[in-house]
PDB file of N, CA and C in Angstrom:
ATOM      1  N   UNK A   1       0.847  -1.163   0.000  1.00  0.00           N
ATOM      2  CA  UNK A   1       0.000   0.000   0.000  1.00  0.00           C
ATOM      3  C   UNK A   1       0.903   1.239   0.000  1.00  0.00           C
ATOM      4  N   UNK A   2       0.432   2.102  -0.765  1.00  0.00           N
ATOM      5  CA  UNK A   2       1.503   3.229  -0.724  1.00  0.00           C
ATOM      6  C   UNK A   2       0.087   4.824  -0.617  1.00  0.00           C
ATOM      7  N   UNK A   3       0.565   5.347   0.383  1.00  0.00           N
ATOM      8  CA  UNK A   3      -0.306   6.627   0.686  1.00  0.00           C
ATOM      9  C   UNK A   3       0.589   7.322   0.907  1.00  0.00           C
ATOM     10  N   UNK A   4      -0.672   8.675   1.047  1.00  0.00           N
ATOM     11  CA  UNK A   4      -0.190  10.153   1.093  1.00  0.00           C
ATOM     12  C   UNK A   4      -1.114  10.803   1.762  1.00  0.00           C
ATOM     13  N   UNK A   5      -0.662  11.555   2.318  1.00  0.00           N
ATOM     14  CA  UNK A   5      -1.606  12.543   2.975  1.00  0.00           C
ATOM     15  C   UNK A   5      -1.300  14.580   3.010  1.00  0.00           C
ATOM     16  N   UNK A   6      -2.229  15.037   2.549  1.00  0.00           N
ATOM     17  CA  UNK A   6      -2.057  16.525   2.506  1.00  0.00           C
ATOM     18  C   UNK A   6      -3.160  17.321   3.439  1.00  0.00           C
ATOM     19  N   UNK A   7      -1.960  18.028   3.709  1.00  0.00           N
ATOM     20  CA  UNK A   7      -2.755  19.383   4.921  1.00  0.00           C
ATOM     21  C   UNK A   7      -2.552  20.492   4.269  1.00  0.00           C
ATOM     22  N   UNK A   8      -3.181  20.761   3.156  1.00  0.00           N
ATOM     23  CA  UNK A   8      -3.107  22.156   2.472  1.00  0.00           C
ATOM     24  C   UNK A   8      -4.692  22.842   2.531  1.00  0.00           C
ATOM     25  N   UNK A   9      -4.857  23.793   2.020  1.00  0.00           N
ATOM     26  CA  UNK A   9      -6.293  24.208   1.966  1.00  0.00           C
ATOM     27  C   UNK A   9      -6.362  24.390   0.089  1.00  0.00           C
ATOM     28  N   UNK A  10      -5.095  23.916  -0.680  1.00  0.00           N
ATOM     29  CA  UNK A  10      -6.220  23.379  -1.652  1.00  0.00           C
ATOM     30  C   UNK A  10      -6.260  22.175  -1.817  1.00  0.00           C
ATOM     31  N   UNK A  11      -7.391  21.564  -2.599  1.00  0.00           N
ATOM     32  CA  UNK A  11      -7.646  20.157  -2.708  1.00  0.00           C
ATOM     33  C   UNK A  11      -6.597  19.503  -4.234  1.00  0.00           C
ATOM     34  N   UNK A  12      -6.711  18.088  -3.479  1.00  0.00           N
ATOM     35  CA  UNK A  12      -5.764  17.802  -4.389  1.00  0.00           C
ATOM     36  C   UNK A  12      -6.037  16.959  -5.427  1.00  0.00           C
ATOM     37  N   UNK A  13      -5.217  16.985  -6.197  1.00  0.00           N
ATOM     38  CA  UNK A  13      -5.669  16.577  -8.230  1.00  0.00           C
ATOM     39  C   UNK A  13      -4.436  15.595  -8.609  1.00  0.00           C
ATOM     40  N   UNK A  14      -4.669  15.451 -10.049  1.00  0.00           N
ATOM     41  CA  UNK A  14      -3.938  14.761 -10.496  1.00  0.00           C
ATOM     42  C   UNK A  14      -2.323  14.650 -10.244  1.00  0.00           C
ATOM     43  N   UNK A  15      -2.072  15.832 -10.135  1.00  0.00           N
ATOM     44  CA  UNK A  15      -0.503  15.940  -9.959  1.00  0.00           C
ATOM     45  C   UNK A  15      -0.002  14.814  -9.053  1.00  0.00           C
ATOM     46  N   UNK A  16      -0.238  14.769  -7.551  1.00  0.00           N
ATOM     47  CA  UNK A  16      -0.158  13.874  -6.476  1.00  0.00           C
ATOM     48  C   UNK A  16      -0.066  12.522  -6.940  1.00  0.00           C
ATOM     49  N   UNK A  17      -1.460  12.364  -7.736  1.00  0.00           N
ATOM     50  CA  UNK A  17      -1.651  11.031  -8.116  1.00  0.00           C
ATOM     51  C   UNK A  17      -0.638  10.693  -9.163  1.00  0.00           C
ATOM     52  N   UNK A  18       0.049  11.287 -10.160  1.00  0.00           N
ATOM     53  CA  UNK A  18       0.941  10.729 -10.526  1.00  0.00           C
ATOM     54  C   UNK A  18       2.273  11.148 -10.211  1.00  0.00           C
ATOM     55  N   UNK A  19       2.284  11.724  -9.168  1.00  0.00           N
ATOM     56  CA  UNK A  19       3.773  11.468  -8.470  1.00  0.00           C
ATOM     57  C   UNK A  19       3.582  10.590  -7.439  1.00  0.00           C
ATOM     58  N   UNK A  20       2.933   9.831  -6.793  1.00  0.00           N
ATOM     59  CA  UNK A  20       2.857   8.382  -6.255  1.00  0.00           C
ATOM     60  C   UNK A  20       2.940   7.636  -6.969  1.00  0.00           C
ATOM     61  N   UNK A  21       2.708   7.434  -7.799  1.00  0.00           N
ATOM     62  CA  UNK A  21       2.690   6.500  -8.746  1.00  0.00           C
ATOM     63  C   UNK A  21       3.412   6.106  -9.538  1.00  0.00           C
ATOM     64  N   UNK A  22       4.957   7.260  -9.344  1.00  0.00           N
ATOM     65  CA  UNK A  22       5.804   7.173  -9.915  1.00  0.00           C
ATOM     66  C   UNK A  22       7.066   6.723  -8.673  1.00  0.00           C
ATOM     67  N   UNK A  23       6.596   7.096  -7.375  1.00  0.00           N
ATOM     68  CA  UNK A  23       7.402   6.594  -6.187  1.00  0.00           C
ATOM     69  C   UNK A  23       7.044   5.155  -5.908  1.00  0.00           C
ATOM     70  N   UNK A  24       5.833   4.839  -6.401  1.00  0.00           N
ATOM     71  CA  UNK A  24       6.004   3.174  -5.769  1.00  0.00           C
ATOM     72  C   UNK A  24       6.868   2.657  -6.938  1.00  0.00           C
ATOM     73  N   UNK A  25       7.447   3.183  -8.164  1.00  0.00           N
ATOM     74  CA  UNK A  25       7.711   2.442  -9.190  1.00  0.00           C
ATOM     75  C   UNK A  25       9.094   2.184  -8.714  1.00  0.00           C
ATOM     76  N   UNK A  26       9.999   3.108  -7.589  1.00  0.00           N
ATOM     77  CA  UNK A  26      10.617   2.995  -7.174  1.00  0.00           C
ATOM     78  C   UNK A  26      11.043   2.225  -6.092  1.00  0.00           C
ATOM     79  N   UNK A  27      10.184   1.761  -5.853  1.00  0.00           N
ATOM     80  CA  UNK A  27       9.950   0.772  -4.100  1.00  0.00           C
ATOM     81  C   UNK A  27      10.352  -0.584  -4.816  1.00  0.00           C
ATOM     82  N   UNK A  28      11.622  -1.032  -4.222  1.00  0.00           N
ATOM     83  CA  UNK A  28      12.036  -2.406  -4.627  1.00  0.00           C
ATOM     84  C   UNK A  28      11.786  -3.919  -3.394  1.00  0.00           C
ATOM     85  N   UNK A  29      10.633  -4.150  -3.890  1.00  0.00           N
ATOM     86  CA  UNK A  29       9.828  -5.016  -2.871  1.00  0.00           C
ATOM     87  C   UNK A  29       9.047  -6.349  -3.272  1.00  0.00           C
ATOM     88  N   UNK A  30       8.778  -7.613  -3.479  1.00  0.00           N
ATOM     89  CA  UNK A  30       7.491  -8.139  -3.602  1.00  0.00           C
ATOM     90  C   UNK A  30       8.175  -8.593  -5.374  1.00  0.00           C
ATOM     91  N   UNK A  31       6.974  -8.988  -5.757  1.00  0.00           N
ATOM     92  CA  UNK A  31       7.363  -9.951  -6.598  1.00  0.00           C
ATOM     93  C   UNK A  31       6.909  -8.930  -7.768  1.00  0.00           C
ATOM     94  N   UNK A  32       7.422  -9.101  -9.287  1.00  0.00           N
ATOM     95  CA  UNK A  32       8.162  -7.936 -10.000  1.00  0.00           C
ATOM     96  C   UNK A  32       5.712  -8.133 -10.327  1.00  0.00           C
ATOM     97  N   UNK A  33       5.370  -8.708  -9.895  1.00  0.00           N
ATOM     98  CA  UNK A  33       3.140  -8.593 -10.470  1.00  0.00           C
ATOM     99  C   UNK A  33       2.781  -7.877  -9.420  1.00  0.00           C
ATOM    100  N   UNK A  34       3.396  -7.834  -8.185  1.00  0.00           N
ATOM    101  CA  UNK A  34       2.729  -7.069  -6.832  1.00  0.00           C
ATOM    102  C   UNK A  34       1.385  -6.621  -7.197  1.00  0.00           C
ATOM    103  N   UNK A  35       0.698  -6.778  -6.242  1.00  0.00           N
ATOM    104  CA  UNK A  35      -0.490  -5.775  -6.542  1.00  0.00           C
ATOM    105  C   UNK A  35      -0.437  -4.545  -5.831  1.00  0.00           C
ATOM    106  N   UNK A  36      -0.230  -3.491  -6.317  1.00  0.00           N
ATOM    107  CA  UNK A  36      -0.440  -2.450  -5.440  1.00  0.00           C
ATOM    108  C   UNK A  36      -1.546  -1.494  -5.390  1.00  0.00           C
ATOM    109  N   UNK A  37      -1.831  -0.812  -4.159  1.00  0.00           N
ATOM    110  CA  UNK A  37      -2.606  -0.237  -3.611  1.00  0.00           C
ATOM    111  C   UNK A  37      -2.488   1.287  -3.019  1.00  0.00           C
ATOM    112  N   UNK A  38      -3.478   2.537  -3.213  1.00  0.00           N
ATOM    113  CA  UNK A  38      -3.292   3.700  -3.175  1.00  0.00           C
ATOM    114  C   UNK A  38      -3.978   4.152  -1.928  1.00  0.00           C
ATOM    115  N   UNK A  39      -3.680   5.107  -1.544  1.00  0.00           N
ATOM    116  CA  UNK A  39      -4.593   5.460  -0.389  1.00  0.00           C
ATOM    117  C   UNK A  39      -4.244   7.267  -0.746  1.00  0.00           C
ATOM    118  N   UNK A  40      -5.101   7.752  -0.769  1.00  0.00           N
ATOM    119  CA  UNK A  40      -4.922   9.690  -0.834  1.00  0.00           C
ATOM    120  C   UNK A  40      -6.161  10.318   0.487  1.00  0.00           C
ATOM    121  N   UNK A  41      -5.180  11.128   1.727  1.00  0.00           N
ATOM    122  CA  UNK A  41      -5.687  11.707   2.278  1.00  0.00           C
ATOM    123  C   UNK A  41      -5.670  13.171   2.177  1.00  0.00           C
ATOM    124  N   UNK A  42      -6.676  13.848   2.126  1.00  0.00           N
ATOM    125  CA  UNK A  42      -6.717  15.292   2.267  1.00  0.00           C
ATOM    126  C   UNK A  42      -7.460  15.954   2.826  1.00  0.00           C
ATOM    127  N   UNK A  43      -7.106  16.790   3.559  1.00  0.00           N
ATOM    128  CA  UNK A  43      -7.520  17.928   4.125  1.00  0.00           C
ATOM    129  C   UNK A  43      -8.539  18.572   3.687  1.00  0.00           C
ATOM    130  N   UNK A  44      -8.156  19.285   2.307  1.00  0.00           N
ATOM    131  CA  UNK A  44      -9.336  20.000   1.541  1.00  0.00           C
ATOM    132  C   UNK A  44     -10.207  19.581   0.493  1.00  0.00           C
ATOM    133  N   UNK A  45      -9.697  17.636   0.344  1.00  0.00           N
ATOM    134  CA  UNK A  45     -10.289  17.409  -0.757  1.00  0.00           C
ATOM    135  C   UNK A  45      -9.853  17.287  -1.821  1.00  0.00           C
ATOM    136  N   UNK A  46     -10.666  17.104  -2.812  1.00  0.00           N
ATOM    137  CA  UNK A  46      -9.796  16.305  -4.369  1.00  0.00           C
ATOM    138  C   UNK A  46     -10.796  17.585  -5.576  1.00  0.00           C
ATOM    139  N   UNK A  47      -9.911  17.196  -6.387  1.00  0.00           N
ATOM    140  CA  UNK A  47     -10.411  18.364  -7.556  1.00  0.00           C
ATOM    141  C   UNK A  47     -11.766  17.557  -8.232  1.00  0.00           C
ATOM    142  N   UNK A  48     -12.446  18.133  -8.603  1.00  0.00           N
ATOM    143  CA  UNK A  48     -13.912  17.552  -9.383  1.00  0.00           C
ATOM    144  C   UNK A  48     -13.486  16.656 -10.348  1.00  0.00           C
ATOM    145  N   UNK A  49     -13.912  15.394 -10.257  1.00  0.00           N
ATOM    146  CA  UNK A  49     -13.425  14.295 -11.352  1.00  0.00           C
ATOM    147  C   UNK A  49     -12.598  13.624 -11.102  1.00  0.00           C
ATOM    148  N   UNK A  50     -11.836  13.971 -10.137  1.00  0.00           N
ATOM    149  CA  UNK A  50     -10.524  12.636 -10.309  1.00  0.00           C
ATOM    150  C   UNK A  50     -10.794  11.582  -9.426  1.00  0.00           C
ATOM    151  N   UNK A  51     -11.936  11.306  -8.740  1.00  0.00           N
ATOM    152  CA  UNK A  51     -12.378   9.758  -8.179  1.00  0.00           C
ATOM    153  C   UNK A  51     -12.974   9.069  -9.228  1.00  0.00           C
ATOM    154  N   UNK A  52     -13.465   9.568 -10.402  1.00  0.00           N
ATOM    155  CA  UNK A  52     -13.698   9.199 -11.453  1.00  0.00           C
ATOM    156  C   UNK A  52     -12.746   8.886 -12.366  1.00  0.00           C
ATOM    157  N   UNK A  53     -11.544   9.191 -12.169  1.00  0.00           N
ATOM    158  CA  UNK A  53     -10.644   9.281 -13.350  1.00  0.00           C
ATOM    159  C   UNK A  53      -9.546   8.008 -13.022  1.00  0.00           C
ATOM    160  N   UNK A  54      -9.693   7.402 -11.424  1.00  0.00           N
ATOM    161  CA  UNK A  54      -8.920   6.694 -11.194  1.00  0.00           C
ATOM    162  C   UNK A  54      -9.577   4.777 -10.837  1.00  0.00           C
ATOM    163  N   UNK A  55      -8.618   4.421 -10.635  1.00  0.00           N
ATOM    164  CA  UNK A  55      -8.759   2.661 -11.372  1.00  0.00           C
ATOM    165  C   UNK A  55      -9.416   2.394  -9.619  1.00  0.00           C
ATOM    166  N   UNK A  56      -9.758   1.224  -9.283  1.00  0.00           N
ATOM    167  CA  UNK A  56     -10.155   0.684  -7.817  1.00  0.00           C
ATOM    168  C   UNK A  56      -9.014   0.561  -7.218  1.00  0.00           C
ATOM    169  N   UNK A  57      -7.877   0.508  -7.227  1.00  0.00           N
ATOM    170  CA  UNK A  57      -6.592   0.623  -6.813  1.00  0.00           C
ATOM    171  C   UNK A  57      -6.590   1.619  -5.931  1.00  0.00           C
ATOM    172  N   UNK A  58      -7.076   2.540  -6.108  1.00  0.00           N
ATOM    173  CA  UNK A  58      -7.332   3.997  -5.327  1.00  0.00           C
ATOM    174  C   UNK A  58      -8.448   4.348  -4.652  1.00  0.00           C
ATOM    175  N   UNK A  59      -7.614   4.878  -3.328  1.00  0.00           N
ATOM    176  CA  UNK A  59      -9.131   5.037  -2.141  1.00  0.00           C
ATOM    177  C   UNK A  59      -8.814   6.730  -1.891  1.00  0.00           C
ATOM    178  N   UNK A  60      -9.738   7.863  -1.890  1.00  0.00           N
ATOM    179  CA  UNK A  60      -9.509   8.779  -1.760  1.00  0.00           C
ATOM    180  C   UNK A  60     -10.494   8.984  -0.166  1.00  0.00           C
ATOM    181  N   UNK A  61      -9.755   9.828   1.110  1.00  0.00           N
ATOM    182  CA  UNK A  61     -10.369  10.215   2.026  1.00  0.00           C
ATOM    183  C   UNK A  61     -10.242  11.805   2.187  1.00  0.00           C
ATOM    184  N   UNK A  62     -10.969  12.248   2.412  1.00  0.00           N
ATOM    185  CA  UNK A  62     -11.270  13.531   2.639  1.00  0.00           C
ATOM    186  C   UNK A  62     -11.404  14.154   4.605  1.00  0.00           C
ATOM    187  N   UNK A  63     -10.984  14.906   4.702  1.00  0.00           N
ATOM    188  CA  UNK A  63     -11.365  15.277   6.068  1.00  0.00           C
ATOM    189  C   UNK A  63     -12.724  15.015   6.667  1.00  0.00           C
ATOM    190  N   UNK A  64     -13.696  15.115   6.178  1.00  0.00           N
ATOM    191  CA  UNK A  64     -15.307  15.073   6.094  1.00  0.00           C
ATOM    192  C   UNK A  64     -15.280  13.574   6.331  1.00  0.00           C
ATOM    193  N   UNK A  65     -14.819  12.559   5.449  1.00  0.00           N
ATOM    194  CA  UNK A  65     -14.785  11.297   5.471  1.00  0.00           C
ATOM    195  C   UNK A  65     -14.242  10.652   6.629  1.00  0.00           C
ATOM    196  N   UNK A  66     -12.723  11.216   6.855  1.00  0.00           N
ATOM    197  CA  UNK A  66     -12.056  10.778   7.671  1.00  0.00           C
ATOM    198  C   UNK A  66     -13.089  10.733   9.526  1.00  0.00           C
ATOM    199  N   UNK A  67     -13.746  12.071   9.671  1.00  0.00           N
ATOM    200  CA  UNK A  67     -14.202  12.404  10.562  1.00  0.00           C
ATOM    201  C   UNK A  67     -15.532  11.279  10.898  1.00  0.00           C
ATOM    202  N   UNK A  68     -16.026  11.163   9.978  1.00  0.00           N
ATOM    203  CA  UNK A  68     -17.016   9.596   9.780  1.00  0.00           C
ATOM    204  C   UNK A  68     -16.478   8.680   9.819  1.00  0.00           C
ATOM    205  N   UNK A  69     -15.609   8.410   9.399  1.00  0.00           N
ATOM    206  CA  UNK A  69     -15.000   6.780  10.176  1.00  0.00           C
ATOM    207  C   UNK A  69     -14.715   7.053  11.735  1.00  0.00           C
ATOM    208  N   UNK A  70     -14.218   7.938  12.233  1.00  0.00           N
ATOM    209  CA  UNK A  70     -13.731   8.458  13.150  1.00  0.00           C
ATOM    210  C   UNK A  70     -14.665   8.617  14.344  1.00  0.00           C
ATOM    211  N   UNK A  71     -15.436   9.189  14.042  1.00  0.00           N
ATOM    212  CA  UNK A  71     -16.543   9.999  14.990  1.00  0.00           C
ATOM    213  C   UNK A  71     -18.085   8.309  15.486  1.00  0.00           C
TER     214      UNK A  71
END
């Protein structure tokens, strides 16, 4: 599993998502099929569309969200 988490007040977009995605390519681990797995936390949220734009591999939480599992 490879995550991230941001405390900014803007929400976050594609950029993030493919600079993780370019750091697990770097993670020398597991067998060369691994399955890997995303996790994106944020603070302010994700830009309009990109939970749509990404594969089931990827779990996006939001502060709002986080506070519901939480609470």
């Amino acid at each position: 599993m490879f995550a991230e988490c941001k405390w900014t007040t803007d929400p976050v977009g594609r950029r993030l998502v493919d600079r993780l995605q370019r750091k697990a390519e770097t993670v020398r681990w597991g067998p060369a099929d691994r399955t890997e797995e995303f996790v994106l936390f944020s603070k302010s949220g994700f830009v309009d569309g990109l939970e749509d734009e990404l594969n089931d591999a990827w779990s996006l939480f939001s502060l709002t969200e986080l506070d519901a599992v939480f609470s």
